[in-house]
C-alpha atoms as a PDB file:
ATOM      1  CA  UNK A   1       6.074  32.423 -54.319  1.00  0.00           C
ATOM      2  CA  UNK A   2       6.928  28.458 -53.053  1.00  0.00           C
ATOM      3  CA  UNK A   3       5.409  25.949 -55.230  1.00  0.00           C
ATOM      4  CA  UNK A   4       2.094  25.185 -53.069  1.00  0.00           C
ATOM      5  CA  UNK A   5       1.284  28.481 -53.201  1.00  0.00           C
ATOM      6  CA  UNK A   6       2.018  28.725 -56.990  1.00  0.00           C
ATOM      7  CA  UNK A   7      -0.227  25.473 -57.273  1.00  0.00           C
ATOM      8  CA  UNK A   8      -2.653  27.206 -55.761  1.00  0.00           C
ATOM      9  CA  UNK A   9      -2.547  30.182 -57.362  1.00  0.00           C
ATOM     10  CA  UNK A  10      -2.842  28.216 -60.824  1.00  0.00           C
ATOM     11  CA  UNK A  11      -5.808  26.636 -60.229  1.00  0.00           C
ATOM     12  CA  UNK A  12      -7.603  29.438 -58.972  1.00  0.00           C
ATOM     13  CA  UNK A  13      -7.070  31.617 -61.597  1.00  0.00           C
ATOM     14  CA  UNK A  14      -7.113  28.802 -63.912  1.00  0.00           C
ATOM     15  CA  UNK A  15      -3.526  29.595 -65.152  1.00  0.00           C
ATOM     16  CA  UNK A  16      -2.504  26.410 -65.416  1.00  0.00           C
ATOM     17  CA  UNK A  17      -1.136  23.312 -64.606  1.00  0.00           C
ATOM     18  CA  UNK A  18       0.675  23.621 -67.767  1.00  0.00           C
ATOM     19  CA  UNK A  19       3.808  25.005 -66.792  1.00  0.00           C
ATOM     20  CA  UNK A  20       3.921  22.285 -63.829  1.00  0.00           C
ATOM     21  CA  UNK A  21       4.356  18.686 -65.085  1.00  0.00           C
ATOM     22  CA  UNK A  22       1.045  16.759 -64.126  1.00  0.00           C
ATOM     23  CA  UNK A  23       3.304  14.439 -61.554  1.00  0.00           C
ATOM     24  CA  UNK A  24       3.777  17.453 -59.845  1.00  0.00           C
ATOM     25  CA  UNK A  25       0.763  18.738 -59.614  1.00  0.00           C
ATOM     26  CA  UNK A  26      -0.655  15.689 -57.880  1.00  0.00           C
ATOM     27  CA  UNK A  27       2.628  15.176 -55.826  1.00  0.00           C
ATOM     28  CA  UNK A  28       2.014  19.048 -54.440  1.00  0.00           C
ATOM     29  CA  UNK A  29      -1.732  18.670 -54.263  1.00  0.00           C
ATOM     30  CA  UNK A  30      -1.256  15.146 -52.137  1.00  0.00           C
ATOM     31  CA  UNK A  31       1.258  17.684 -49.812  1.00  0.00           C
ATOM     32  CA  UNK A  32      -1.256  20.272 -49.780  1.00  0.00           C
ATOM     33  CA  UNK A  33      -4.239  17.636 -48.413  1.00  0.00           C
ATOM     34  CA  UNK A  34      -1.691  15.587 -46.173  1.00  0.00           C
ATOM     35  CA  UNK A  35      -0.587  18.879 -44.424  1.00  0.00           C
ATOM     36  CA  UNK A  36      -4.195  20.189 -44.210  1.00  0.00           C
ATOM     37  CA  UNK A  37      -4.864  16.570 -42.616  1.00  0.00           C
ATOM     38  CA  UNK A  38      -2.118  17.202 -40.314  1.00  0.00           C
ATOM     39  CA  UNK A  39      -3.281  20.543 -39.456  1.00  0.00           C
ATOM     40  CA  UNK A  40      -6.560  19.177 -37.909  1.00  0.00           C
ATOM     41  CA  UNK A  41      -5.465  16.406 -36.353  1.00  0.00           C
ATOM     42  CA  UNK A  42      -6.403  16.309 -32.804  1.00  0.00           C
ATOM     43  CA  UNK A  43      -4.191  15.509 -30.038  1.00  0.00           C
ATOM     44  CA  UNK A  44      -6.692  13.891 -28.075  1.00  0.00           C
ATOM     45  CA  UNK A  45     -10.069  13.006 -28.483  1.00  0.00           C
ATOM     46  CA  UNK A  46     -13.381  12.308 -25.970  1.00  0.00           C
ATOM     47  CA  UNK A  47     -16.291  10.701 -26.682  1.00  0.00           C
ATOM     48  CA  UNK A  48     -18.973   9.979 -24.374  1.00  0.00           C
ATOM     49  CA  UNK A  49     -22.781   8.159 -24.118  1.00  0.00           C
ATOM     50  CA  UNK A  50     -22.096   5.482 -27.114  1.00  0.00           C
ATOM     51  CA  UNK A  51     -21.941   2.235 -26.930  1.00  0.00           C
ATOM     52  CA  UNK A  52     -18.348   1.271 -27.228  1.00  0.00           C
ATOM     53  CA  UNK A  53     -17.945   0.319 -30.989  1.00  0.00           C
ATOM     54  CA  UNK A  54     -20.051   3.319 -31.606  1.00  0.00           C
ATOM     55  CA  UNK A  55     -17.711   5.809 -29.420  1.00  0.00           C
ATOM     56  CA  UNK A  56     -14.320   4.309 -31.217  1.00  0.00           C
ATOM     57  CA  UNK A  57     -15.696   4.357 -34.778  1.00  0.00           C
ATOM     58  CA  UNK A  58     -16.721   8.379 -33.918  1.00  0.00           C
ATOM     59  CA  UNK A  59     -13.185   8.747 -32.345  1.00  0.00           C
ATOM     60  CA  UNK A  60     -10.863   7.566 -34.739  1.00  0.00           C
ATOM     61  CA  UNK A  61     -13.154   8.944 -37.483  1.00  0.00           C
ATOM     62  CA  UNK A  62     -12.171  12.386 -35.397  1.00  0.00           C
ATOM     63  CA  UNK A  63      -8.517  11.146 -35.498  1.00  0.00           C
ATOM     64  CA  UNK A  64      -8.596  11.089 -39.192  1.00  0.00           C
ATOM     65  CA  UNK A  65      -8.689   7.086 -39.432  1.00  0.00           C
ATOM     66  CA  UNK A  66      -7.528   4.105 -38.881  1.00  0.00           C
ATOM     67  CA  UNK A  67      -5.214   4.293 -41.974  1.00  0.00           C
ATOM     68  CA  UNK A  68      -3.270   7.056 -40.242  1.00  0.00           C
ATOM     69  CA  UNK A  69      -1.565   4.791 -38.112  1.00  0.00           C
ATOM     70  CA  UNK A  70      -1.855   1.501 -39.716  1.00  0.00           C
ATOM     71  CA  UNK A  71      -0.596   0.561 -42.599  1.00  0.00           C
ATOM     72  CA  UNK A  72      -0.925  -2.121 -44.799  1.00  0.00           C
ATOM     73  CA  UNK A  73       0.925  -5.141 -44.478  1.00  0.00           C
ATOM     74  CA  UNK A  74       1.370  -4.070 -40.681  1.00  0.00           C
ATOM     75  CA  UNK A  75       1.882  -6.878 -37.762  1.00  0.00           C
ATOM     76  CA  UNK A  76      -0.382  -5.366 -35.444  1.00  0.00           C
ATOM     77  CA  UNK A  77      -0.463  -6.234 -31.791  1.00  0.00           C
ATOM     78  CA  UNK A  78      -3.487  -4.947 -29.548  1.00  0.00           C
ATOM     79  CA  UNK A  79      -3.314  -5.039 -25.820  1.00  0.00           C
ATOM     80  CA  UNK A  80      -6.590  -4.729 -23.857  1.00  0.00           C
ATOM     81  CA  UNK A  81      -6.664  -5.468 -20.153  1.00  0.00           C
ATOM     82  CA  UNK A  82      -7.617  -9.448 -20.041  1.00  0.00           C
ATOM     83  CA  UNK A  83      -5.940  -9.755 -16.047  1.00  0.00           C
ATOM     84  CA  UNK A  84      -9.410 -11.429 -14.538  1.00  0.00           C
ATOM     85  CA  UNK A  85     -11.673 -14.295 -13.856  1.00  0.00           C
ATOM     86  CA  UNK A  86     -14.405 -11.383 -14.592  1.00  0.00           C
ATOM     87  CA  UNK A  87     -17.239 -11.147 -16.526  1.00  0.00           C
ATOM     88  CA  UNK A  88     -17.494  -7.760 -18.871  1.00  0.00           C
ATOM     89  CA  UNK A  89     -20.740  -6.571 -15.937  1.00  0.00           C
ATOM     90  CA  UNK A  90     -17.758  -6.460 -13.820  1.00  0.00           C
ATOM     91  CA  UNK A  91     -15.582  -3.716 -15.649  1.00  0.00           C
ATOM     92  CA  UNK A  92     -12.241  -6.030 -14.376  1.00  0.00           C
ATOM     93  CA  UNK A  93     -11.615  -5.506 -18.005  1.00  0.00           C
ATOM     94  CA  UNK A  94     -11.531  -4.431 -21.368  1.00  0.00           C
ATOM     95  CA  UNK A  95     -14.801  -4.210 -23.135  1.00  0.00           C
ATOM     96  CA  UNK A  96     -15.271  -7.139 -25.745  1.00  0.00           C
ATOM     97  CA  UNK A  97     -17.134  -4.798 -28.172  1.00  0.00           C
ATOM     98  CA  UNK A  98     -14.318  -2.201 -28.458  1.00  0.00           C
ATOM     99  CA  UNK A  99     -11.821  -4.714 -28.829  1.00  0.00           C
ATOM    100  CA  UNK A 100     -14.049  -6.462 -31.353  1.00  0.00           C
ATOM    101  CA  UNK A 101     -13.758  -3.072 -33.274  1.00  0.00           C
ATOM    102  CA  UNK A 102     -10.295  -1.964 -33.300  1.00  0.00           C
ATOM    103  CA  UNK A 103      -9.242  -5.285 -34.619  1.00  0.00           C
ATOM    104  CA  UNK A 104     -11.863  -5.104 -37.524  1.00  0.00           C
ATOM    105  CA  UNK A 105     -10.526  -1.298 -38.107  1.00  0.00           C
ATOM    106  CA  UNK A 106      -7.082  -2.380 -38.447  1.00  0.00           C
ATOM    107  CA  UNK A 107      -7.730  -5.414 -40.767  1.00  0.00           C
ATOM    108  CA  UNK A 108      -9.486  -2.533 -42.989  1.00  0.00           C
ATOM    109  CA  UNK A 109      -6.517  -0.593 -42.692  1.00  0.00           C
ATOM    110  CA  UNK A 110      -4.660  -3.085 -44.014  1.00  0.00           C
ATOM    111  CA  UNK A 111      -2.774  -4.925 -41.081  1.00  0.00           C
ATOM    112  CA  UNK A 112      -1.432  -8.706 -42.586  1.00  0.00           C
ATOM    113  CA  UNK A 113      -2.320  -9.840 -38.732  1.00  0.00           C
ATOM    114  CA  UNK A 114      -3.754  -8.865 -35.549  1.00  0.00           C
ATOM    115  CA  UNK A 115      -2.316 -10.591 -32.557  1.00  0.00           C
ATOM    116  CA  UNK A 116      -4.559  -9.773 -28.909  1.00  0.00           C
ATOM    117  CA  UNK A 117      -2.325 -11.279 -25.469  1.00  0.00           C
ATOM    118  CA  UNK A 118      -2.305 -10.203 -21.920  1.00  0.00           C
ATOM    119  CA  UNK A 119      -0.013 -11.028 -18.983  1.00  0.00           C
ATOM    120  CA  UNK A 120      -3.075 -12.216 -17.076  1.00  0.00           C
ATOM    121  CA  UNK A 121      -3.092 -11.661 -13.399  1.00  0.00           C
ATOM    122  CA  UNK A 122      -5.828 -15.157 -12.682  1.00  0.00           C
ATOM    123  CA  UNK A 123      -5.348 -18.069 -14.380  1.00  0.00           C
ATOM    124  CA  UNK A 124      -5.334 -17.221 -17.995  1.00  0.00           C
ATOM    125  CA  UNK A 125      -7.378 -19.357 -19.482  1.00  0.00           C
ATOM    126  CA  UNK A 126     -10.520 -18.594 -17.472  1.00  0.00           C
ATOM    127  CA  UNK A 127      -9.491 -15.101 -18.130  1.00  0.00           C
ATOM    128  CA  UNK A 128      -9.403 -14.761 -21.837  1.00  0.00           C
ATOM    129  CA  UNK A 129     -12.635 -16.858 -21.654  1.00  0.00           C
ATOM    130  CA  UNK A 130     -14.714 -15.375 -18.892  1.00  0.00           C
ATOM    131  CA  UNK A 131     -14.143 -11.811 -20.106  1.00  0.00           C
ATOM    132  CA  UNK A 132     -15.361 -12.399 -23.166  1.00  0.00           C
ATOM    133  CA  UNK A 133     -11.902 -11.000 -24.734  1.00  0.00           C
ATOM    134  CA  UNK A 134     -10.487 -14.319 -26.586  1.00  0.00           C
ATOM    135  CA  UNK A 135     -13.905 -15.163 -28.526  1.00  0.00           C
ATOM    136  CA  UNK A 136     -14.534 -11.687 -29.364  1.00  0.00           C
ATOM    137  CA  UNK A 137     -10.735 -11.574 -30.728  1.00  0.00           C
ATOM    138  CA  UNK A 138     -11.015 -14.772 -32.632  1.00  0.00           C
ATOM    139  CA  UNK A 139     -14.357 -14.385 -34.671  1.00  0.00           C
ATOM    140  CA  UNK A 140     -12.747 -10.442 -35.722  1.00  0.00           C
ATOM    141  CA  UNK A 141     -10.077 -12.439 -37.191  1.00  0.00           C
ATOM    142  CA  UNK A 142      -7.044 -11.719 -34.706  1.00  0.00           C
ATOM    143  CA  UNK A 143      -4.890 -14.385 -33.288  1.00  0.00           C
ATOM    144  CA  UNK A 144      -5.068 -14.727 -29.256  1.00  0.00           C
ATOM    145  CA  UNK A 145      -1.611 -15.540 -27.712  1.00  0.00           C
ATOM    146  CA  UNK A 146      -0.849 -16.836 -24.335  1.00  0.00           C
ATOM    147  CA  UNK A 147       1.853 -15.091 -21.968  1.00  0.00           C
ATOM    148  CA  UNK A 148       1.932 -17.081 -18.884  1.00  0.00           C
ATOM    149  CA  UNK A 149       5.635 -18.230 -19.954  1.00  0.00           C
ATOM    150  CA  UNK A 150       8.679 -16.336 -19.532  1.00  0.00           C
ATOM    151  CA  UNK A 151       9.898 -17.757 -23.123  1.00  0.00           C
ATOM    152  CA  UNK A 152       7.703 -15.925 -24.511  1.00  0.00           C
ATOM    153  CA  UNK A 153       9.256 -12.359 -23.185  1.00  0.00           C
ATOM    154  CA  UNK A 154      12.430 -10.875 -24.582  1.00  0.00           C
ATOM    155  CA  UNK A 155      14.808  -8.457 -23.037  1.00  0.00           C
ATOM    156  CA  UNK A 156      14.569  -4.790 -23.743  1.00  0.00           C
ATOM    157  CA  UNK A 157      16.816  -1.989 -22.542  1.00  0.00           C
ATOM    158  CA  UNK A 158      14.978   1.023 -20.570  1.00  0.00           C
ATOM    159  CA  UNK A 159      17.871   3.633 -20.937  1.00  0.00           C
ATOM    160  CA  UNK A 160      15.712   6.618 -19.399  1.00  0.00           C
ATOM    161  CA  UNK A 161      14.370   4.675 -16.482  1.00  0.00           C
ATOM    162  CA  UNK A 162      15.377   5.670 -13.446  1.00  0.00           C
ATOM    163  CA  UNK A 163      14.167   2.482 -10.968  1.00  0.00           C
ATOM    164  CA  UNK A 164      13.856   0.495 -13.557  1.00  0.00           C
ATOM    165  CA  UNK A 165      16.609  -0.039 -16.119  1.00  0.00           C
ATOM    166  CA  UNK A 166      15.911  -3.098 -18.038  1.00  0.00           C
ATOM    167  CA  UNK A 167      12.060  -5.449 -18.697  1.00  0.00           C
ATOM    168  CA  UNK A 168      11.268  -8.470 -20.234  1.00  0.00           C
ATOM    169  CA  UNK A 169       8.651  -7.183 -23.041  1.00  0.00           C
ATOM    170  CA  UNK A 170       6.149 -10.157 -24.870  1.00  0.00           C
ATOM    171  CA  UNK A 171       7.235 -11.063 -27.761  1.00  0.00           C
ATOM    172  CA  UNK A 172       3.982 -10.155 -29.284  1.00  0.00           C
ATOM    173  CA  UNK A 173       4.878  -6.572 -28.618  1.00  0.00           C
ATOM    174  CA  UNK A 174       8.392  -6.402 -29.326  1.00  0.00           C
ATOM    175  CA  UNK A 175       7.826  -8.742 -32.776  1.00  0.00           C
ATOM    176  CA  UNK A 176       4.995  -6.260 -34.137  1.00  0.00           C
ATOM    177  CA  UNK A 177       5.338  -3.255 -36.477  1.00  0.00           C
ATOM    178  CA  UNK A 178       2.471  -1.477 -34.497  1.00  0.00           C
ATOM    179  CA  UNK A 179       0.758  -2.045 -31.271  1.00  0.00           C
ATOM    180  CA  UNK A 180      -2.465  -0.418 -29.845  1.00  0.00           C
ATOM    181  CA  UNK A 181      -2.987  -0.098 -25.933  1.00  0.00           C
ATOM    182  CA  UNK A 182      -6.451  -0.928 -24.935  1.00  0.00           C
ATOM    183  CA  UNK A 183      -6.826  -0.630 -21.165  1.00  0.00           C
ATOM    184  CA  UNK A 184     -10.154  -0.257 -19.408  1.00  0.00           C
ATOM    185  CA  UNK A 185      -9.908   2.856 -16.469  1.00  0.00           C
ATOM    186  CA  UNK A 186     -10.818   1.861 -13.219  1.00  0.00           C
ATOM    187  CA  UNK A 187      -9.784   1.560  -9.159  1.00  0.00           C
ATOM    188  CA  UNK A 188      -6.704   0.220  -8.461  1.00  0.00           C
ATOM    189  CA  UNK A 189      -5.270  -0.201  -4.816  1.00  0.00           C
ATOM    190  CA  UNK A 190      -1.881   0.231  -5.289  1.00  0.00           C
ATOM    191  CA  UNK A 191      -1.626   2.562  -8.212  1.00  0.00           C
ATOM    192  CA  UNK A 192      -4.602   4.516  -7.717  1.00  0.00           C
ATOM    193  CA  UNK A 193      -6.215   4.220 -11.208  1.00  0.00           C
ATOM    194  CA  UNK A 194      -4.678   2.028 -13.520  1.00  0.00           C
ATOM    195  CA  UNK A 195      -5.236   3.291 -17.409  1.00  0.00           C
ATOM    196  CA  UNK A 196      -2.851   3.160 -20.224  1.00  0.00           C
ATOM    197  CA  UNK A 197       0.515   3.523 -18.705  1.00  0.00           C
ATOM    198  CA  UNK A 198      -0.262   0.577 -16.006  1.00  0.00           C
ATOM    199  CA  UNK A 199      -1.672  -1.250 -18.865  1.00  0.00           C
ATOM    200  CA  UNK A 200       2.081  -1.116 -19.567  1.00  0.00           C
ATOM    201  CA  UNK A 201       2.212  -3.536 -16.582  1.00  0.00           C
ATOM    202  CA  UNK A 202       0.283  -6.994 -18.864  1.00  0.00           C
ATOM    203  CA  UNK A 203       3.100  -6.611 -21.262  1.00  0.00           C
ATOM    204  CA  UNK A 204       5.808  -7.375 -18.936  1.00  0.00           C
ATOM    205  CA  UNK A 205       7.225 -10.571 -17.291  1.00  0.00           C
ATOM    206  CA  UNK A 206       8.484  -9.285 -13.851  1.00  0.00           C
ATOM    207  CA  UNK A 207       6.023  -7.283 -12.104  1.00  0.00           C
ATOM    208  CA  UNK A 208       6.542  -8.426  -8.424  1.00  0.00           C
ATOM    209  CA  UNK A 209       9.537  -5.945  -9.335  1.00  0.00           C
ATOM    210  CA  UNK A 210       7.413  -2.988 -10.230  1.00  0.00           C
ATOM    211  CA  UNK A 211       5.759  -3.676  -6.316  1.00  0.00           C
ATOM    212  CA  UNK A 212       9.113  -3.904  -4.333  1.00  0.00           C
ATOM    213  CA  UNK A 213      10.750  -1.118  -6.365  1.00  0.00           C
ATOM    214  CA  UNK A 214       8.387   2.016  -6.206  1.00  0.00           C
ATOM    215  CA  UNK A 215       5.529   1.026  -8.257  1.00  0.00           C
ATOM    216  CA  UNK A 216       4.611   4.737  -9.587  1.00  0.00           C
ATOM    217  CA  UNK A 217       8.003   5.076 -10.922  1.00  0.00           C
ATOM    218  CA  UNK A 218       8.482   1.751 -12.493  1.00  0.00           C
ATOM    219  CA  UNK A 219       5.163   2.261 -14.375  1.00  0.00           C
ATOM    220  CA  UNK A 220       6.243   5.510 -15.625  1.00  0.00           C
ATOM    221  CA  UNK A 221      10.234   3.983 -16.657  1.00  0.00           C
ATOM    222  CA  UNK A 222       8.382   1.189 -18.645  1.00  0.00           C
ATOM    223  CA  UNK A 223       6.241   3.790 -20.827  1.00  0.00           C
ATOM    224  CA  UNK A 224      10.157   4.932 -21.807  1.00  0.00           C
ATOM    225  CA  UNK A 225      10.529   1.538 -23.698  1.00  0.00           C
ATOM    226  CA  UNK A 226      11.390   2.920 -27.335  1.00  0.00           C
ATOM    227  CA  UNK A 227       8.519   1.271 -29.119  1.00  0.00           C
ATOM    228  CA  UNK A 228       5.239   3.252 -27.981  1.00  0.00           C
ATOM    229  CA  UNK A 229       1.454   2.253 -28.820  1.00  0.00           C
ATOM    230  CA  UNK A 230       0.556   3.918 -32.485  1.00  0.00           C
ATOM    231  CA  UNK A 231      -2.693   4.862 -30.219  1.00  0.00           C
ATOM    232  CA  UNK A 232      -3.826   4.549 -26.566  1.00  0.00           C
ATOM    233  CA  UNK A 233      -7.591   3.780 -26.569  1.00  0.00           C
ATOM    234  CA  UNK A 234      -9.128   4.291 -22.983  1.00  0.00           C
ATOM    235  CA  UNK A 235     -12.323   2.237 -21.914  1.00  0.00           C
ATOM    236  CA  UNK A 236     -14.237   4.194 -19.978  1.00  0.00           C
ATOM    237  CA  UNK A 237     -17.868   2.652 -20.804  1.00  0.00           C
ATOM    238  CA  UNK A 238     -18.346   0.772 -17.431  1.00  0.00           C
ATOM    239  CA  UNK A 239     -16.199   2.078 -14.431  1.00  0.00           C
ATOM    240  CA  UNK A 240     -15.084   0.545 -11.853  1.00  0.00           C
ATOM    241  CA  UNK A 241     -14.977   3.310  -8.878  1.00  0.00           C
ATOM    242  CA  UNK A 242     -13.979   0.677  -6.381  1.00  0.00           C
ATOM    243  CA  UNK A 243     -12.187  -2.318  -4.905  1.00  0.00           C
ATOM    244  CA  UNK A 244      -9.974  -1.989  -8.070  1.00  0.00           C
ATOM    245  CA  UNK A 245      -8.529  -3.775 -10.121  1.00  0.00           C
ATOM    246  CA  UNK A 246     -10.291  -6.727  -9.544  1.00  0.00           C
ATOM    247  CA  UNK A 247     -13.949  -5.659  -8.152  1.00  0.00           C
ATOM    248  CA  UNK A 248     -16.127  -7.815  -5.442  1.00  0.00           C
ATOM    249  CA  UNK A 249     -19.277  -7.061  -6.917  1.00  0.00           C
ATOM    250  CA  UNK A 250     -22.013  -4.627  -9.380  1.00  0.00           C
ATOM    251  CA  UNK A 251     -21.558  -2.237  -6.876  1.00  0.00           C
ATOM    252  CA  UNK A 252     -18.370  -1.369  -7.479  1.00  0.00           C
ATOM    253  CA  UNK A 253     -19.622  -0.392 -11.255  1.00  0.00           C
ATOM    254  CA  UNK A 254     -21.374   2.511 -12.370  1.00  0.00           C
ATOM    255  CA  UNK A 255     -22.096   2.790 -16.433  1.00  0.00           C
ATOM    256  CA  UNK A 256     -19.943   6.123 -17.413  1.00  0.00           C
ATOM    257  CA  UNK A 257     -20.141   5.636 -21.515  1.00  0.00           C
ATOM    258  CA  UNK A 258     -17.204   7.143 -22.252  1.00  0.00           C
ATOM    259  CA  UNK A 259     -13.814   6.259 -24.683  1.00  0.00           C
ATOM    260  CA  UNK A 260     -10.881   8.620 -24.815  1.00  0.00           C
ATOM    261  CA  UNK A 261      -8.003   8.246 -27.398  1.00  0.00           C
ATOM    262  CA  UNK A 262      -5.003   9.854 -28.092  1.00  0.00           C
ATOM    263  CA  UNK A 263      -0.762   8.882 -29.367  1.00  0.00           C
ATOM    264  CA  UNK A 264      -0.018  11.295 -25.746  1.00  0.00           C
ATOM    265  CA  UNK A 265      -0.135   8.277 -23.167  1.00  0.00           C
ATOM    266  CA  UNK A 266       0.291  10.786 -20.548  1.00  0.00           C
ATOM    267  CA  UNK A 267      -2.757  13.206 -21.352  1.00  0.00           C
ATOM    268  CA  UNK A 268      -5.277  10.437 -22.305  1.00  0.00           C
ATOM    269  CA  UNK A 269      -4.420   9.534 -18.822  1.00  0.00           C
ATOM    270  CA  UNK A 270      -4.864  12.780 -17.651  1.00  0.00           C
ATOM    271  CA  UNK A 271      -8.210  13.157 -19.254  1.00  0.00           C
ATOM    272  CA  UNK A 272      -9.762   9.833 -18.252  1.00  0.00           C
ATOM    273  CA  UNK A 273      -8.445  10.657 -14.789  1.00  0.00           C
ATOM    274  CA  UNK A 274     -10.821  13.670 -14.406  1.00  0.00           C
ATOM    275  CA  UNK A 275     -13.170  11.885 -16.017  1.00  0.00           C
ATOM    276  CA  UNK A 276     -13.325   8.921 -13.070  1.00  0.00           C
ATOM    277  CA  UNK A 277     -13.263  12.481 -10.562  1.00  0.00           C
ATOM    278  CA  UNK A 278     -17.139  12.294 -11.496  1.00  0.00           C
ATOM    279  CA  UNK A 279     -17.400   8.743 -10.371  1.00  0.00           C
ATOM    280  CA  UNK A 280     -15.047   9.142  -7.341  1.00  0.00           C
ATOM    281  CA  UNK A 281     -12.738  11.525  -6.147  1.00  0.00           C
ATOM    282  CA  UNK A 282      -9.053  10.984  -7.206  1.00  0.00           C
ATOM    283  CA  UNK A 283      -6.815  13.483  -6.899  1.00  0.00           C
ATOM    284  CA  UNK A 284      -4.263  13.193  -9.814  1.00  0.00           C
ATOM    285  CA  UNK A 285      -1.592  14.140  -7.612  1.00  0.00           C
ATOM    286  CA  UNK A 286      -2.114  10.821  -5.919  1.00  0.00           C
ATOM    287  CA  UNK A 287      -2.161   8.999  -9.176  1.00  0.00           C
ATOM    288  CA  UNK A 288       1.947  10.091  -9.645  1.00  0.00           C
ATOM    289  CA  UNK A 289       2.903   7.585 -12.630  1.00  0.00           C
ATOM    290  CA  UNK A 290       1.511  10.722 -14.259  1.00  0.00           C
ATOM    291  CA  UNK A 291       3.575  13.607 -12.914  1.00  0.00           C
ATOM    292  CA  UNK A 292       6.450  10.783 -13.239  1.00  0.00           C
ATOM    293  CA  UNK A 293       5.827  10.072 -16.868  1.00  0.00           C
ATOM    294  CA  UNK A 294       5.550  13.762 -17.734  1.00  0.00           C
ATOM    295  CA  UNK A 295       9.053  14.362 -16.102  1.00  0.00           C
ATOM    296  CA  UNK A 296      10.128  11.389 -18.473  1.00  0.00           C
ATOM    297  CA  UNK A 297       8.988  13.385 -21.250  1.00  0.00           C
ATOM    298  CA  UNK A 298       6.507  11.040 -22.622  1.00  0.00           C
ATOM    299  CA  UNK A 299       3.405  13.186 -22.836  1.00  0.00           C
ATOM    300  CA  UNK A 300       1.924  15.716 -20.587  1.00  0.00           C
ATOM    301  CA  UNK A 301      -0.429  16.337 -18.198  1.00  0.00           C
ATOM    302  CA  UNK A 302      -1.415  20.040 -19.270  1.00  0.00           C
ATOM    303  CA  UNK A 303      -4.294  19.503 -21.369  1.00  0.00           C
ATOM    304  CA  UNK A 304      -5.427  22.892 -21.813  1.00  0.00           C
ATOM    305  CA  UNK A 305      -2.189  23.484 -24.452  1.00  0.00           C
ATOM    306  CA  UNK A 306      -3.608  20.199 -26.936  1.00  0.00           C
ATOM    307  CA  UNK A 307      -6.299  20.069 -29.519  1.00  0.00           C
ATOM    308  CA  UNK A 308      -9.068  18.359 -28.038  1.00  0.00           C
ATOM    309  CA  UNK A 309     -12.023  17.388 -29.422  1.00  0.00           C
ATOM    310  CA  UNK A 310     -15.408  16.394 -27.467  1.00  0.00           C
ATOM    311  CA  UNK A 311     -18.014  14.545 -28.578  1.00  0.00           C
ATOM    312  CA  UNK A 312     -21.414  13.273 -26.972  1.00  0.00           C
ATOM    313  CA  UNK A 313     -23.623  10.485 -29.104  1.00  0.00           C
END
């Protein structure tokens, strides 16, 4: 009989703990929980007709916690998708209130510092403002960095790219122990849908590259760079079902009230891609950053061999 099982065995039968040395017993009964914890851990998890703090606090609750994947003392980066001159009606971007509570979960995790940025696509300033993002940031507490500079990118190595080989990451990212992607899901014209890998895109310097060097691939070779998102958090409360990524008006918006989250950045993406199906047809094999980032290795498309847990408020 192994140890756990002799633990076990002891305090059933109430044999005792006292031929095991009472720092063992707690060391094998902290095993035992941390491995039942383990066991039901989800790989992915859905949440739908919240609001959007409500749907996070139910889905990391699901995920067993903030605390599993932030520690304290952690420098903790969050990326949400700030790119427009948008108000949050628009769905352009990521909603204010989720952002709001992620940051407050990982202060009560622990984190030292919370640092929010985006490699805005309009001017950044009206950006951070308009979408309600930098306010929302500041009164939870995190610091809201600019990234409008090259300075303020460093140079990373993409070894298993295959069109693109090399990026200049924001320092926010590459400086911080743990970061958490944040994108909303909605239309995008030249990527299809852009979700958590093309979220990948606000973190780098040089994306007139991804455009002139077969966009779908370069999206998937900069989800290779070695330091992944502890979690990918996918808004999915408003959606955007057209004239993506920026929008032209309500119209383009439909309310879906829905948040998926999951550490696979290749099935959230596949699950919050069937989700927008419902909203608007999109074939995934159109959307091919996925297919690409599966061949990669970095997550997979084929939900139907994870753990998935569904939830409706």
């Amino acid at each position: 009989m192994d140890r756990r099982n002799f633990l076990r065995a002891a305090a059933l039968t109430g044999a005792a703990l006292t031929t095991v040395k009472e720092t063992d017993a707690m060391s094998l009964l902290t095993q035992s929980f941390e491995t039942a914890n383990a066991t039901n851990k989800y790989d992915l998890v859905a949440v739908m007709g919240g609001e959007p703090e409500a749907m996070f606090r139910k889905a990391i609750a699901e995920m067993g916690g903030m605390g599993n994947f932030i520690s304290k003392g952690d420098k903790v980066c969050v990326k949400p998708n700030i790119g427009w001159d948008q108000p949050v009606e628009m769905a352009a971007n990521t909603n204010p209130k989720l952002v709001t509570e992620i940051i407050k979960q990982c202060f009560d995790a622990g984190a030292a510092e919370v640092t929010v940025f985006d490699h805005t696509c309009d001017d950044w300033r009206k950006s951070y403002a308009n979408s309600g993002i930098e306010e929302a940031a500041k009164k939870a507490g995190a610091k809201v960095v600019p990234a409008h500079q090259e300075s303020y990118y460093k140079d990373v190595s993409l070894p298993k790219g295959r069109s693109l080989k090399t990026a200049k990451v924001h320092q926010a990212i590459v400086d911080s122990n743990k970061w958490i992607n944040v994108p909303i899901l909605k239309n995008h014209g030249g990527a299809q849908l852009t979700i958590s890998m093309k979220n990948y895109m606000g973190i780098v310097w040089d994306r007139g590259y991804f455009h002139a060097n077969d966009l779908q691939q370069c999206i998937a070779d900069i989800c290779t760079y070695s330091k992944k998102p502890v979690l990918n958090i996918v808004d999915a409360y408003r959606l955007m079902k057209s004239s993506g990524p920026r929008g032209k008006s309500l119209s383009d918006v439909v309310l879906s009230k829905g948040l998926f989250i999951s550490q696979d950045i290749v099935a959230v993406d596949t699950a919050a891609a069937n989700f927008f199906n419902q909203a608007r047809e999109m074939p995934l094999e159109n959307v091919t950053h996925l297919s690409k980032g599966e061949e990669l290795g970095i997550g997979t498309m084929q939900l139907d061999n994870l753990k998935i847990k569904r939830v409706r408020i």
